[in-house]
C-alpha atoms as a PDB file:
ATOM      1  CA  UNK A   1     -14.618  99.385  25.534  1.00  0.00           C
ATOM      2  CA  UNK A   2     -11.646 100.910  27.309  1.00  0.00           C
ATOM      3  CA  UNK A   3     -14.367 102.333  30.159  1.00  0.00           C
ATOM      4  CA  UNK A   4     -15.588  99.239  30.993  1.00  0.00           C
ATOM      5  CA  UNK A   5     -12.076  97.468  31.045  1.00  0.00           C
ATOM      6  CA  UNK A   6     -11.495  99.993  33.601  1.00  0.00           C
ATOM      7  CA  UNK A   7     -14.300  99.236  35.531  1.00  0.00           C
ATOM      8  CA  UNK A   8     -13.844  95.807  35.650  1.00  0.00           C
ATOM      9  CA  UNK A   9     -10.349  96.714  36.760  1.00  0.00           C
ATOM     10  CA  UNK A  10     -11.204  99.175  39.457  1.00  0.00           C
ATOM     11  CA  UNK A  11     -13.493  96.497  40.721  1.00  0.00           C
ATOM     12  CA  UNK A  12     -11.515  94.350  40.823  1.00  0.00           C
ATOM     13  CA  UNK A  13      -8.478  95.971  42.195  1.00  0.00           C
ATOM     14  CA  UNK A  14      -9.717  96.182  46.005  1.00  0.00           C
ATOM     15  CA  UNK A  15     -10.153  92.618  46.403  1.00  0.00           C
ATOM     16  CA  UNK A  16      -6.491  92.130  44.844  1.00  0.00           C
ATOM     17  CA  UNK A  17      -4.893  92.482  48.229  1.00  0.00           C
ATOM     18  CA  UNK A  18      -6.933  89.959  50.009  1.00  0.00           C
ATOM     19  CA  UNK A  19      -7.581  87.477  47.351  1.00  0.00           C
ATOM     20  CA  UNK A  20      -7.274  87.590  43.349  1.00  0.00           C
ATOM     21  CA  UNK A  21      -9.600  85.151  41.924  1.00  0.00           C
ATOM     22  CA  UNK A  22      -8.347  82.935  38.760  1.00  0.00           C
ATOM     23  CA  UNK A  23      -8.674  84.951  35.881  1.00  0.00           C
ATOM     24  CA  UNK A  24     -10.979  83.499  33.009  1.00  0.00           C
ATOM     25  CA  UNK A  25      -9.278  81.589  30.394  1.00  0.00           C
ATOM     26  CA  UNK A  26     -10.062  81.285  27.134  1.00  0.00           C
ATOM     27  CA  UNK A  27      -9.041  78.519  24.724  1.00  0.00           C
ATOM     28  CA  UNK A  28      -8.631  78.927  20.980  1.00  0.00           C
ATOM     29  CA  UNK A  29      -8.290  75.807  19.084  1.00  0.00           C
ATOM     30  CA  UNK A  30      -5.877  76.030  17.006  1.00  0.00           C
ATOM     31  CA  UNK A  31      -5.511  74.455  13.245  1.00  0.00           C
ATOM     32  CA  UNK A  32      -5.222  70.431  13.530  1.00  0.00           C
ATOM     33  CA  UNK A  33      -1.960  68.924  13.230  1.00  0.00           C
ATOM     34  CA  UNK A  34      -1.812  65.865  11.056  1.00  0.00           C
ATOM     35  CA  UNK A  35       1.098  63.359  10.962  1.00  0.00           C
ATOM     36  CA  UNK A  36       3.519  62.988   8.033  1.00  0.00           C
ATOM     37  CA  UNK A  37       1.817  59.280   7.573  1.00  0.00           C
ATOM     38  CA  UNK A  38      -1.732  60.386   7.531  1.00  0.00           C
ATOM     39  CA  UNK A  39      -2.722  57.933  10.443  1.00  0.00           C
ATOM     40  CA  UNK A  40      -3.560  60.757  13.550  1.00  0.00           C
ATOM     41  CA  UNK A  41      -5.138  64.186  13.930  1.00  0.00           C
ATOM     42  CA  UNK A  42      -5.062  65.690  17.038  1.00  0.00           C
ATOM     43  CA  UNK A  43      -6.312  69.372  18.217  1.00  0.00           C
ATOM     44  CA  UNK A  44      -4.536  71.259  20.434  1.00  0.00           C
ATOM     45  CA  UNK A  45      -5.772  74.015  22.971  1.00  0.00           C
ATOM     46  CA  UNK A  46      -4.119  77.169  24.080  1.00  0.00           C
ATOM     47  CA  UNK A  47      -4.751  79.462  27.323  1.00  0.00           C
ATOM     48  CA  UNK A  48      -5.004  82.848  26.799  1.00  0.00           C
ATOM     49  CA  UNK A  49      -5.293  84.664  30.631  1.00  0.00           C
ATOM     50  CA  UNK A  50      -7.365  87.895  30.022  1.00  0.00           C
ATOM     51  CA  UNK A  51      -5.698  89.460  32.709  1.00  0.00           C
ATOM     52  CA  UNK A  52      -1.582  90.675  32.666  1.00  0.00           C
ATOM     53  CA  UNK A  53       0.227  90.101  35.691  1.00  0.00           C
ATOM     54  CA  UNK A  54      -0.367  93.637  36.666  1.00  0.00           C
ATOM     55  CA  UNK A  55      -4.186  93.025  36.576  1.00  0.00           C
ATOM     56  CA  UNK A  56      -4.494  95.726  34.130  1.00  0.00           C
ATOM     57  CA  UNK A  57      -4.671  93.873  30.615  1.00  0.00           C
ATOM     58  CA  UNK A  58      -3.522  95.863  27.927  1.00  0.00           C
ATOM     59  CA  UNK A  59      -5.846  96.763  24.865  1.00  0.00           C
ATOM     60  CA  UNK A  60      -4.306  94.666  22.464  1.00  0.00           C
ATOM     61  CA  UNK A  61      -4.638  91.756  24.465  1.00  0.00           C
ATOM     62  CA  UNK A  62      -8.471  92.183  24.960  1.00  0.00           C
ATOM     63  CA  UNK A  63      -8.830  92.253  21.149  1.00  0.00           C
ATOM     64  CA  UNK A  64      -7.237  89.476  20.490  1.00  0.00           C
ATOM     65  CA  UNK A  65      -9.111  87.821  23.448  1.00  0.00           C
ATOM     66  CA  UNK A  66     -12.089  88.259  21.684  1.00  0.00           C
ATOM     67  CA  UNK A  67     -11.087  87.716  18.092  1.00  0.00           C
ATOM     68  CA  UNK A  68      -9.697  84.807  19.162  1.00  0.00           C
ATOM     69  CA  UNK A  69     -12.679  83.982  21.342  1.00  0.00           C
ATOM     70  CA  UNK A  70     -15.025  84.572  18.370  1.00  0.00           C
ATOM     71  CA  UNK A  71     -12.549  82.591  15.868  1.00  0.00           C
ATOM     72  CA  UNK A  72     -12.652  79.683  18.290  1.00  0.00           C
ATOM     73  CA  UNK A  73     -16.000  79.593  18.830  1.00  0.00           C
ATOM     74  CA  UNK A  74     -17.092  79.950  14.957  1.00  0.00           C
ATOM     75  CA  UNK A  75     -13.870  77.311  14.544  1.00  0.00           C
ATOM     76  CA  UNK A  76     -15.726  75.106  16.796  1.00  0.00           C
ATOM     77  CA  UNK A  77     -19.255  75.331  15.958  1.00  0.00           C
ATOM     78  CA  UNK A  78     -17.908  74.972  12.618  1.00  0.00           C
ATOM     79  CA  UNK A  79     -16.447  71.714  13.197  1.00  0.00           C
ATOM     80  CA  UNK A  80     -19.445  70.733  15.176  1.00  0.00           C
ATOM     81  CA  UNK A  81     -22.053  71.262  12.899  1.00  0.00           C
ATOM     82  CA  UNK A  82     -24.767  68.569  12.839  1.00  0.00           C
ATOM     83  CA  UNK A  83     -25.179  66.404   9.958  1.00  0.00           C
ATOM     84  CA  UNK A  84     -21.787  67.522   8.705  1.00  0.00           C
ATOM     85  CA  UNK A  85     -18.645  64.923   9.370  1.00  0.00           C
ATOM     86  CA  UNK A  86     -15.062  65.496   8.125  1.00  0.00           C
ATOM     87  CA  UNK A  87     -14.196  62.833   6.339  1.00  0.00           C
ATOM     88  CA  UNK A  88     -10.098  61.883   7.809  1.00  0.00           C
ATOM     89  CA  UNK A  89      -7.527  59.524   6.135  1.00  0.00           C
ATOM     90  CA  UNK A  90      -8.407  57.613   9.414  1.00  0.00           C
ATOM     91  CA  UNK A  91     -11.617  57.346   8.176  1.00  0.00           C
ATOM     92  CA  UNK A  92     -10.494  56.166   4.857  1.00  0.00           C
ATOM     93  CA  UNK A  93      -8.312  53.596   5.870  1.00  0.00           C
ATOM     94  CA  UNK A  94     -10.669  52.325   8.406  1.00  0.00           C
ATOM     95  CA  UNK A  95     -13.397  52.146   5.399  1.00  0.00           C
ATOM     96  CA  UNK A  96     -10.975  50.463   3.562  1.00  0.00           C
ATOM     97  CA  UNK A  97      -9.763  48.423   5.895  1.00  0.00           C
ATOM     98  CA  UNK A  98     -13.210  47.430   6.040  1.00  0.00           C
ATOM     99  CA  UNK A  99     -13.847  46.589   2.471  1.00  0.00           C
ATOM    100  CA  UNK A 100     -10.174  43.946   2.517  1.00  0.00           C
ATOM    101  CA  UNK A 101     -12.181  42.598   5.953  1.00  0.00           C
ATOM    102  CA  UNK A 102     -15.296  41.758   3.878  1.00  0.00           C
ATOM    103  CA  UNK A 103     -13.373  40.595   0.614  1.00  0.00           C
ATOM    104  CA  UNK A 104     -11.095  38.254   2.825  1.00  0.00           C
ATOM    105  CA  UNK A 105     -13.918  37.258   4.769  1.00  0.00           C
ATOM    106  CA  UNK A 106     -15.595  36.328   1.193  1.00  0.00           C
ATOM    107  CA  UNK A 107     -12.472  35.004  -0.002  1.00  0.00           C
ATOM    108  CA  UNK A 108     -11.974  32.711   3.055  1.00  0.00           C
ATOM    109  CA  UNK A 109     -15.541  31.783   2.934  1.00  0.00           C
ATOM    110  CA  UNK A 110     -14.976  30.598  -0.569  1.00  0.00           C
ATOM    111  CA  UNK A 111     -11.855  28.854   0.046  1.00  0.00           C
ATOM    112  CA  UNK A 112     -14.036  26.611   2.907  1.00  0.00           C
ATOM    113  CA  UNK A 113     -16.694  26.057   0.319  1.00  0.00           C
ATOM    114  CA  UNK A 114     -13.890  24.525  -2.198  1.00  0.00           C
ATOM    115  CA  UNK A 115     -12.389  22.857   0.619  1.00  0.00           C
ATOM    116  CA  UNK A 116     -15.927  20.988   1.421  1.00  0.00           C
ATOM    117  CA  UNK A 117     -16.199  20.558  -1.922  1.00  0.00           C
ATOM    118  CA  UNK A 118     -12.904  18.593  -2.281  1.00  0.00           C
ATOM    119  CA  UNK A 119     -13.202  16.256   0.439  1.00  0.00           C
ATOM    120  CA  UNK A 120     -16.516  15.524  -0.595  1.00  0.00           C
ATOM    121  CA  UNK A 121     -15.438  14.830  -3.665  1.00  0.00           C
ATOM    122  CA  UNK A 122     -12.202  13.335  -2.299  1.00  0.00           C
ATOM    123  CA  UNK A 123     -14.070  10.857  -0.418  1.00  0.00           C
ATOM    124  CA  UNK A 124     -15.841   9.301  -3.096  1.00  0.00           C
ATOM    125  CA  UNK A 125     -12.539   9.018  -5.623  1.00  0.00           C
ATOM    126  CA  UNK A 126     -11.087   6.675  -2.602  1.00  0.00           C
ATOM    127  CA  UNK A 127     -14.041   4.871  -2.588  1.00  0.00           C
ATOM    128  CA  UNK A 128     -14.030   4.834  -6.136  1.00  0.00           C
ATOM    129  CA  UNK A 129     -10.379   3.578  -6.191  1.00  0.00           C
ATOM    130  CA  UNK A 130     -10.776   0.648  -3.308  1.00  0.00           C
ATOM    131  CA  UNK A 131     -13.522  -0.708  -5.360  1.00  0.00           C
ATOM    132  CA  UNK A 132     -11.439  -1.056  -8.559  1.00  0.00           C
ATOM    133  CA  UNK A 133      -9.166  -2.805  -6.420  1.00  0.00           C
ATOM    134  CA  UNK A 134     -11.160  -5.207  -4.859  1.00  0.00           C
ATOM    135  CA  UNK A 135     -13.303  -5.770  -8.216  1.00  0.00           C
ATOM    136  CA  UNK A 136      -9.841  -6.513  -9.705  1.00  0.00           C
ATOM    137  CA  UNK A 137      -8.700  -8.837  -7.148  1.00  0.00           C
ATOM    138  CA  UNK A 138     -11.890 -10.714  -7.601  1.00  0.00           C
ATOM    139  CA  UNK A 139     -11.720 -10.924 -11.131  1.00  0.00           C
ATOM    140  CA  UNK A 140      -8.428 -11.751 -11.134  1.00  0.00           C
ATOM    141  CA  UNK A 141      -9.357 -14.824  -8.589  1.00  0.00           C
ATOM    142  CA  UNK A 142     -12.264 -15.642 -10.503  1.00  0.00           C
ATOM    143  CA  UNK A 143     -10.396 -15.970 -14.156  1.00  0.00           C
ATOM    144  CA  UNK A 144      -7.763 -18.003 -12.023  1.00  0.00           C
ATOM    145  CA  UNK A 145     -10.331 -19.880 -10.493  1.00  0.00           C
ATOM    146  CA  UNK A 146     -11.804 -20.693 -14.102  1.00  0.00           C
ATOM    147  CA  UNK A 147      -8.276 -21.434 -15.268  1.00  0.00           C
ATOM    148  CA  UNK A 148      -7.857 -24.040 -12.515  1.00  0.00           C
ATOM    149  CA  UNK A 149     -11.466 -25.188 -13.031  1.00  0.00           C
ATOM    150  CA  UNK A 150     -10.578 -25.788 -17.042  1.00  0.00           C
ATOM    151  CA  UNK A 151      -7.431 -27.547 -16.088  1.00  0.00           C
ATOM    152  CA  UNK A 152      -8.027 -30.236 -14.192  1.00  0.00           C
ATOM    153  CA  UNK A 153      -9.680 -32.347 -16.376  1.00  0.00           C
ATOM    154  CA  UNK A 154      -7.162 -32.517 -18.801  1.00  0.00           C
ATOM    155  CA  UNK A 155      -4.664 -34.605 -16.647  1.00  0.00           C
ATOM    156  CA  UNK A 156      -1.591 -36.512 -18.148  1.00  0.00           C
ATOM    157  CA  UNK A 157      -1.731 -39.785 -19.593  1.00  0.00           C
ATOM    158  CA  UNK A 158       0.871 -42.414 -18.675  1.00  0.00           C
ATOM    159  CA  UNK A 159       1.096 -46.174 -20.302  1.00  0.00           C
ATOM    160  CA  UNK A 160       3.665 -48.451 -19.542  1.00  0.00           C
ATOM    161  CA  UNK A 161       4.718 -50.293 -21.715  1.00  0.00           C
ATOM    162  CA  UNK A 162       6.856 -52.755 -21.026  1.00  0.00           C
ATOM    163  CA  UNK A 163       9.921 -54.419 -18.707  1.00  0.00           C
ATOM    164  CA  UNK A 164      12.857 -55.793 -19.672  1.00  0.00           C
ATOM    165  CA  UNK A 165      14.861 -58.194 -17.479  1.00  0.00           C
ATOM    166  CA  UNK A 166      18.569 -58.401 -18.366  1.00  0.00           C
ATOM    167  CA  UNK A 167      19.632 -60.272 -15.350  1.00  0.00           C
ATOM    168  CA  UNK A 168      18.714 -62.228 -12.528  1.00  0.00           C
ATOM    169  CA  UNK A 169      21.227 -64.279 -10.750  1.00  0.00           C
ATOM    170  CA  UNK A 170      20.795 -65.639  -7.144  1.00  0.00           C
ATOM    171  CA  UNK A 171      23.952 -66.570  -5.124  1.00  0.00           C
ATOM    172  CA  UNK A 172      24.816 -67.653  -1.401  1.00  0.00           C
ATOM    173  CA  UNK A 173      26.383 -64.337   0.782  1.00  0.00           C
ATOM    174  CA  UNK A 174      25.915 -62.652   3.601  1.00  0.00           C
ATOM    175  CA  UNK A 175      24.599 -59.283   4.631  1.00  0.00           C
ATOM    176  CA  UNK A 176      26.405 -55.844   6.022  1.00  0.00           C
ATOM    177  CA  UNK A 177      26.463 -57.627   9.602  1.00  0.00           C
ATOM    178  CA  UNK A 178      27.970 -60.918   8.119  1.00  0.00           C
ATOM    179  CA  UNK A 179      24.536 -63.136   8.366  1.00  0.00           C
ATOM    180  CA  UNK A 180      24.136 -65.753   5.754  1.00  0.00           C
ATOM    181  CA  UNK A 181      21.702 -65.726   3.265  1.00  0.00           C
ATOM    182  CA  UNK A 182      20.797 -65.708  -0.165  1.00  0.00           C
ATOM    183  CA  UNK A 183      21.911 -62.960  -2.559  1.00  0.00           C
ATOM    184  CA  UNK A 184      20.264 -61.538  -5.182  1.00  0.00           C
ATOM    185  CA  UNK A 185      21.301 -59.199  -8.109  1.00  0.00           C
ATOM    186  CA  UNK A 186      18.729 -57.952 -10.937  1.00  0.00           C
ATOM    187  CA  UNK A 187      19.472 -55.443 -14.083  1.00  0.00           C
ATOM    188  CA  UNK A 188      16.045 -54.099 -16.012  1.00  0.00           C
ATOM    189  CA  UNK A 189      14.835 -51.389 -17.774  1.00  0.00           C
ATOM    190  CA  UNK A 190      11.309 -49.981 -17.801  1.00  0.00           C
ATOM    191  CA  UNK A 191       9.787 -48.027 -20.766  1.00  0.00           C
ATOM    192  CA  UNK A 192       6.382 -45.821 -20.474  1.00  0.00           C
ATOM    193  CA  UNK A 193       4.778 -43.531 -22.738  1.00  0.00           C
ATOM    194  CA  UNK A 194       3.893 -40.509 -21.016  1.00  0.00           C
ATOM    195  CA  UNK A 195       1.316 -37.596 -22.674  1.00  0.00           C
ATOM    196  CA  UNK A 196       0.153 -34.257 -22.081  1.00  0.00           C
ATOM    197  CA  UNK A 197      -3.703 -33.733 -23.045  1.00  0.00           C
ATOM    198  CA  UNK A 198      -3.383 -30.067 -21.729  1.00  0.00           C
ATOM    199  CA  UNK A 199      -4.164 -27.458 -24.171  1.00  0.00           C
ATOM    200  CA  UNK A 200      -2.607 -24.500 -23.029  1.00  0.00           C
ATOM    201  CA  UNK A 201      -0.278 -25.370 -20.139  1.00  0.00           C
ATOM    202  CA  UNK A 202       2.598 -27.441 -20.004  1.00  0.00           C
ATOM    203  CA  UNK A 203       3.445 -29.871 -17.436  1.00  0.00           C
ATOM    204  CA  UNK A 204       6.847 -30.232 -15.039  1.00  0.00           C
ATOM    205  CA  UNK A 205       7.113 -34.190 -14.595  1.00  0.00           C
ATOM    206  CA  UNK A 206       8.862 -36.306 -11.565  1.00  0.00           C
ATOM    207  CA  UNK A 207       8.566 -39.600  -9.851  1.00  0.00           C
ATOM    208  CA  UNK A 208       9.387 -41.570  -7.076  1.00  0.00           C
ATOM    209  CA  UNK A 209      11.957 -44.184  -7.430  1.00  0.00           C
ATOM    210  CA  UNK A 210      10.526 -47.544  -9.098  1.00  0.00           C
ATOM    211  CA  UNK A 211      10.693 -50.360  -6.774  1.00  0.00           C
ATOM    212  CA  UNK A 212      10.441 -53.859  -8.253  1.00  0.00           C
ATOM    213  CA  UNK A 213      10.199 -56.003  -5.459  1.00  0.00           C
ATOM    214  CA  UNK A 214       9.385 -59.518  -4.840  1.00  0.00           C
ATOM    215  CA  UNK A 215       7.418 -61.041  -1.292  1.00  0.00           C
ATOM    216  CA  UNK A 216       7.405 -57.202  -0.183  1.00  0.00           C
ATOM    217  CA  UNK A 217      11.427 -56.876  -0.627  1.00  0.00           C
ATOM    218  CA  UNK A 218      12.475 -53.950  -2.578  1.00  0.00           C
ATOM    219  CA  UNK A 219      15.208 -56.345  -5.157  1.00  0.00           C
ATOM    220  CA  UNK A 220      15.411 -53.388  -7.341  1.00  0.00           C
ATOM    221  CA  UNK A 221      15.028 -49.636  -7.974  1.00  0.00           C
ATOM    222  CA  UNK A 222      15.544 -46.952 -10.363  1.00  0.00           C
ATOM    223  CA  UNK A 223      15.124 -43.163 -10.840  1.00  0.00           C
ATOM    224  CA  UNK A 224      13.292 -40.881 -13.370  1.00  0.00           C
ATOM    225  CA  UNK A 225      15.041 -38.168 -14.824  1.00  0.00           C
ATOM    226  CA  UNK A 226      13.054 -35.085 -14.456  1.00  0.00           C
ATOM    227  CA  UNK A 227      11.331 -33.516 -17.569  1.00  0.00           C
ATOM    228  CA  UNK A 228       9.012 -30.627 -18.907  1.00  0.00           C
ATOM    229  CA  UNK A 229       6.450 -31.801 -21.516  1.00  0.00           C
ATOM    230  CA  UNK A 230       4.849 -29.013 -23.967  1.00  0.00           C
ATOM    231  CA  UNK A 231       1.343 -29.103 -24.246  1.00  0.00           C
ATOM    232  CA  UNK A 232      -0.620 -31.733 -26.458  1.00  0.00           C
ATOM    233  CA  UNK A 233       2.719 -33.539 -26.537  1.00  0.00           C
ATOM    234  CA  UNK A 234       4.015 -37.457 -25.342  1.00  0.00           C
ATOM    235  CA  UNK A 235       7.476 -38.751 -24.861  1.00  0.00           C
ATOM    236  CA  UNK A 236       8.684 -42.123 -24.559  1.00  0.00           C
ATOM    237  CA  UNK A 237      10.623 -42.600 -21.232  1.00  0.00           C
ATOM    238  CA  UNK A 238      13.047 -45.415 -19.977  1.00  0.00           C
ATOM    239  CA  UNK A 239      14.182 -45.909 -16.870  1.00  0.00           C
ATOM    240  CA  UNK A 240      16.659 -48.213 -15.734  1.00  0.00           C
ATOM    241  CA  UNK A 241      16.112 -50.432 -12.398  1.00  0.00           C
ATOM    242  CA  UNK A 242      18.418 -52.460 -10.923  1.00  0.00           C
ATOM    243  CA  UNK A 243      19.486 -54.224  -7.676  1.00  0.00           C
ATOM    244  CA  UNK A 244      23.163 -55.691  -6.518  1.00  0.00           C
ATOM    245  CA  UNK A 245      23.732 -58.757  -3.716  1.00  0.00           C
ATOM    246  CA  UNK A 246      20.042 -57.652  -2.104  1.00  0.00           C
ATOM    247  CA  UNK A 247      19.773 -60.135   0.635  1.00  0.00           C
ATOM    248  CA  UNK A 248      16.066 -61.739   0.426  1.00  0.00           C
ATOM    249  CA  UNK A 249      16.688 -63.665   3.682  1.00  0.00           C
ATOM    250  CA  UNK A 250      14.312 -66.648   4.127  1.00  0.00           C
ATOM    251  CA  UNK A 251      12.074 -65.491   1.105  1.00  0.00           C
ATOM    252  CA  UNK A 252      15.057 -66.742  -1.532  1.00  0.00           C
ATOM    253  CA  UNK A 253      14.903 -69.863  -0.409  1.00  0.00           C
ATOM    254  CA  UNK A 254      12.554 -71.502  -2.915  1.00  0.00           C
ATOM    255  CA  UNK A 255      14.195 -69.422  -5.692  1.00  0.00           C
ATOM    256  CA  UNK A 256      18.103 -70.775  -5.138  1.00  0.00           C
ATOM    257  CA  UNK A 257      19.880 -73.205  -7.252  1.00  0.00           C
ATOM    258  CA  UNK A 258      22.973 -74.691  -7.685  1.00  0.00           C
ATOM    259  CA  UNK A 259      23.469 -73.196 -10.984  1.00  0.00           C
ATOM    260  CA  UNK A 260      22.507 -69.791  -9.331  1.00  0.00           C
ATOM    261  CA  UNK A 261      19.658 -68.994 -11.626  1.00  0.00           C
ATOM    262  CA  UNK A 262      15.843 -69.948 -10.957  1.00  0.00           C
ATOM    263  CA  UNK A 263      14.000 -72.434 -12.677  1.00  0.00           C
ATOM    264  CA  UNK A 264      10.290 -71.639 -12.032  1.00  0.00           C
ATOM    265  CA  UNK A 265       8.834 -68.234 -12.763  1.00  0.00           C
ATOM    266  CA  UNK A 266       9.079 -65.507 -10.175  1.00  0.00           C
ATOM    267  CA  UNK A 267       6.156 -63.133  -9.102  1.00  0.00           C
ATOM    268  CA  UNK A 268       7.600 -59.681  -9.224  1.00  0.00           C
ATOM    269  CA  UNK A 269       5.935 -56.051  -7.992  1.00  0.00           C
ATOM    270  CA  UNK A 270       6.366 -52.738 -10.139  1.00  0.00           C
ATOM    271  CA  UNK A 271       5.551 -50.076  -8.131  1.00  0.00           C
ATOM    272  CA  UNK A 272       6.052 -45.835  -8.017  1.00  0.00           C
ATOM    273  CA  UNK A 273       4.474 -42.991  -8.338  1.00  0.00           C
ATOM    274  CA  UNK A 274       4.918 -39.687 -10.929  1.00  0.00           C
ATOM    275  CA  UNK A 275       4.178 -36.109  -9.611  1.00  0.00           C
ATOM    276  CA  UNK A 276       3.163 -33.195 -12.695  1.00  0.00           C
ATOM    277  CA  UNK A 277       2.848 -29.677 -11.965  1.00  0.00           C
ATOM    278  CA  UNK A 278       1.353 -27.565 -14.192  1.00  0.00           C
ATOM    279  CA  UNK A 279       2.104 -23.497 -14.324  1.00  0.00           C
ATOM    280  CA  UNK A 280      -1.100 -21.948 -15.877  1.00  0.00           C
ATOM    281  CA  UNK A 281      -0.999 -18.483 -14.437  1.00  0.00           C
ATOM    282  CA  UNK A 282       2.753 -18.326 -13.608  1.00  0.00           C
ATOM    283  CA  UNK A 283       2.732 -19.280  -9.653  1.00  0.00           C
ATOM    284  CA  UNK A 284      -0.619 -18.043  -9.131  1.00  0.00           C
ATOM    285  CA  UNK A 285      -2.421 -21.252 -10.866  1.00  0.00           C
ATOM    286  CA  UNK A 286      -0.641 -24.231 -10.660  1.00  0.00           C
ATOM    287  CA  UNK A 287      -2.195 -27.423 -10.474  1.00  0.00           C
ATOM    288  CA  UNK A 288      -0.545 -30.780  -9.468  1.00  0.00           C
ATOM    289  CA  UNK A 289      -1.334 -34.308 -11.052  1.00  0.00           C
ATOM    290  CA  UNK A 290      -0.540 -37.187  -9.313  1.00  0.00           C
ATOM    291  CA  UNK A 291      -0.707 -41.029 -10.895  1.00  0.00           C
ATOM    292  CA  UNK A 292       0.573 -43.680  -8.695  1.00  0.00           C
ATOM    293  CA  UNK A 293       1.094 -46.951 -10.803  1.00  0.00           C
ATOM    294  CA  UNK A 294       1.475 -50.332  -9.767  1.00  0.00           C
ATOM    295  CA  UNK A 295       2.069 -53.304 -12.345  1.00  0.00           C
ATOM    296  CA  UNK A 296       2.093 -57.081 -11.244  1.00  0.00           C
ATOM    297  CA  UNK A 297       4.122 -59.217 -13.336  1.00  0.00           C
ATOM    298  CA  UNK A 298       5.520 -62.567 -13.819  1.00  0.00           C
ATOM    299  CA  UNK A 299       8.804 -63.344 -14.915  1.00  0.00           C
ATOM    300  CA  UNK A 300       9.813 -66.381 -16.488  1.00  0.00           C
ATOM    301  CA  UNK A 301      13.622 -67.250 -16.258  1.00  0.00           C
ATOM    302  CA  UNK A 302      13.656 -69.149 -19.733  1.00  0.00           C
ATOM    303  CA  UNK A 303      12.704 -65.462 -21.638  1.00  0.00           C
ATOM    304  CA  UNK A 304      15.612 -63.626 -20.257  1.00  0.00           C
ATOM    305  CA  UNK A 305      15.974 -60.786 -22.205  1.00  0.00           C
ATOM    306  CA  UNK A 306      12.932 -60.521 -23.555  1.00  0.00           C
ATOM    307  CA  UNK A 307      10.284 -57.306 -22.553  1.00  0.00           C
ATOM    308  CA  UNK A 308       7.594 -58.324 -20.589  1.00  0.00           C
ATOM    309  CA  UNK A 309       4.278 -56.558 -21.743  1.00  0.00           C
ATOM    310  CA  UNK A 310       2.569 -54.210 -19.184  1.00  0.00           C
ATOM    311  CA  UNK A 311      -0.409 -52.590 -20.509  1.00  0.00           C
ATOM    312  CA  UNK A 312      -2.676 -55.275 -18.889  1.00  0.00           C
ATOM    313  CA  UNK A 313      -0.376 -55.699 -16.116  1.00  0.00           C
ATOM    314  CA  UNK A 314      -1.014 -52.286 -14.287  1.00  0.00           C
ATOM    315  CA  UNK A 315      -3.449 -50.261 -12.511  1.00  0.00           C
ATOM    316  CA  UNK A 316      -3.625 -46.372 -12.059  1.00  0.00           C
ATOM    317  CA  UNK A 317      -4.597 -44.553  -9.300  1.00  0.00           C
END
């Protein structure tokens, strides 16, 4: 071994001068250096110039050129041996990292699928809801509907009864503006029956004012007091009409007298009409009776305080 160092020296030494070529180099791999956190390997290579700077390479180094040479090369095809594959916490983490992949993959997947599921069955509960509504509304309107249906027929019955005239005294005046004419002044009172054939509602009751007039001239008129009648229930109402000094104009002319009452009996005109509201459903079903009434009468000036019967005297619309 040292004889053929020293050949390859000896050749080599003449062509020193002119030229040295670059001496071989041989690389050794050295053990792999792995990171505290397990994440990297890396390998790292060293030069190792066969030759000293003097061109004659001592005998150590050639040894260890070629025990390193061997080790690296038994290092390497070591590492490199087919089939075989060193398995690296790289490796492990990257299989693992894998496997989470897949499982949140799945697990997202699954997540859609309930997702899906929900607004498909989301989408039917709405549905499900809007029809309860609407099939309440339209029972609701249809059980109102039969309330107001079942109420109608039963409207109120009113009978008058009679009229009572106090006093009717006709006297020369004048009107507001001063014209002359004939005055007259007239105190009654009106009773009615009025009755509630409803069966489960009551009834609010009003009226118009009653006008008793005579050749179209309101002489009197009165007002209703307002009431509530229970259901399958009557009251007996009075009402009290009256006029003061109403000027009839040209139309008192065949009733005047010297002693300022009438002699012959005087045509007279009851007229008015009464409004009842029913509240079946609260607001929601309330229906409204209306009975206008109209009674023709005569009065006779010799039965002065005396009631005048009106229940063949009137009609009811």
């Amino acid at each position: 071994m040292h004889a053929k160092t020293d050949s390859e020296v000896t050749s080599l030494a003449p062509s020193s001068p002119t030229r040295s070529p670059r001496p071989p180099v041989y690389y050794v791999q050295s053990p792999s250096r792995d990171s505290h956190d397990g994440e990297k390997t890396t390998t790292s290579f060293h030069s190792t110039p066969v030759l000293s700077p003097m061109g004659s390479p001592p005998h150590s180094h050639s040894s260890v050129g070629r025990h390193s040479r061997q080790s690296s090369s038994s290092r390497f095809s070591g590492s490199l041996k087919p089939g075989s594959r060193k398995v690296s916490p790289n490796d492990a983490s990257s299989k693992g990292g894998h496997r989470k992949g897949h499982k949140q993959c799945d697990v997202i997947e699954e997540e859609g699928l309930l997702e899906d599921e929900g607004r498909e069955k989301g989408l039917p509960r709405r549905c499900y809801f809007l029809a309860f509504v609407v099939g309440f509304f339209l029972l609701f309107s249809m059980f109102s509907l039969i309330l107001w249906g079942a109420s109608r027929p039963q409207k109120p019955k009113i009978t008058m009864k009679s009229i009572k005239i106090e006093e009717f005294k006709i006297q020369a005046g004048s009107d507001f503006s001063g014209v002359s004419t004939d005055m007259i002044t007239v105190n009654s009172t009106v009773k009615m029956i009025y009755r509630n054939t409803g069966t489960f509602f009551g009834v609010h009751v009003t009226a118009t004012p009653l006008h008793l007039s005579y050749s179209q001239i309101n002489i009197a008129s009165g007002t209703m007091k307002k009431f509530y009648q229970s259901r399958k229930s009557q009251r007996s109402a009075s009402v009290t009409v009256m006029g003061n000094r109403v000027p009839l104009y040209g139309s008192g002319a065949s009733l005047s007298s010297s002693t300022g009452t009438t002699l012959l009996p005087v045509s007279l005109k009851l007229s008015f009409l009464v409004r009842s509201r029913a509240y079946v459903l609260g607001k929601l079903v309330k229906p409204r009776f209306d009975k206008k009434i109209e009674c023709d009468l005569t009065f006779d000036p010799k039965k002065l305080n005396v009631p005048i019967s009106l229940k063949k005297s009137c009609t009811y619309h």
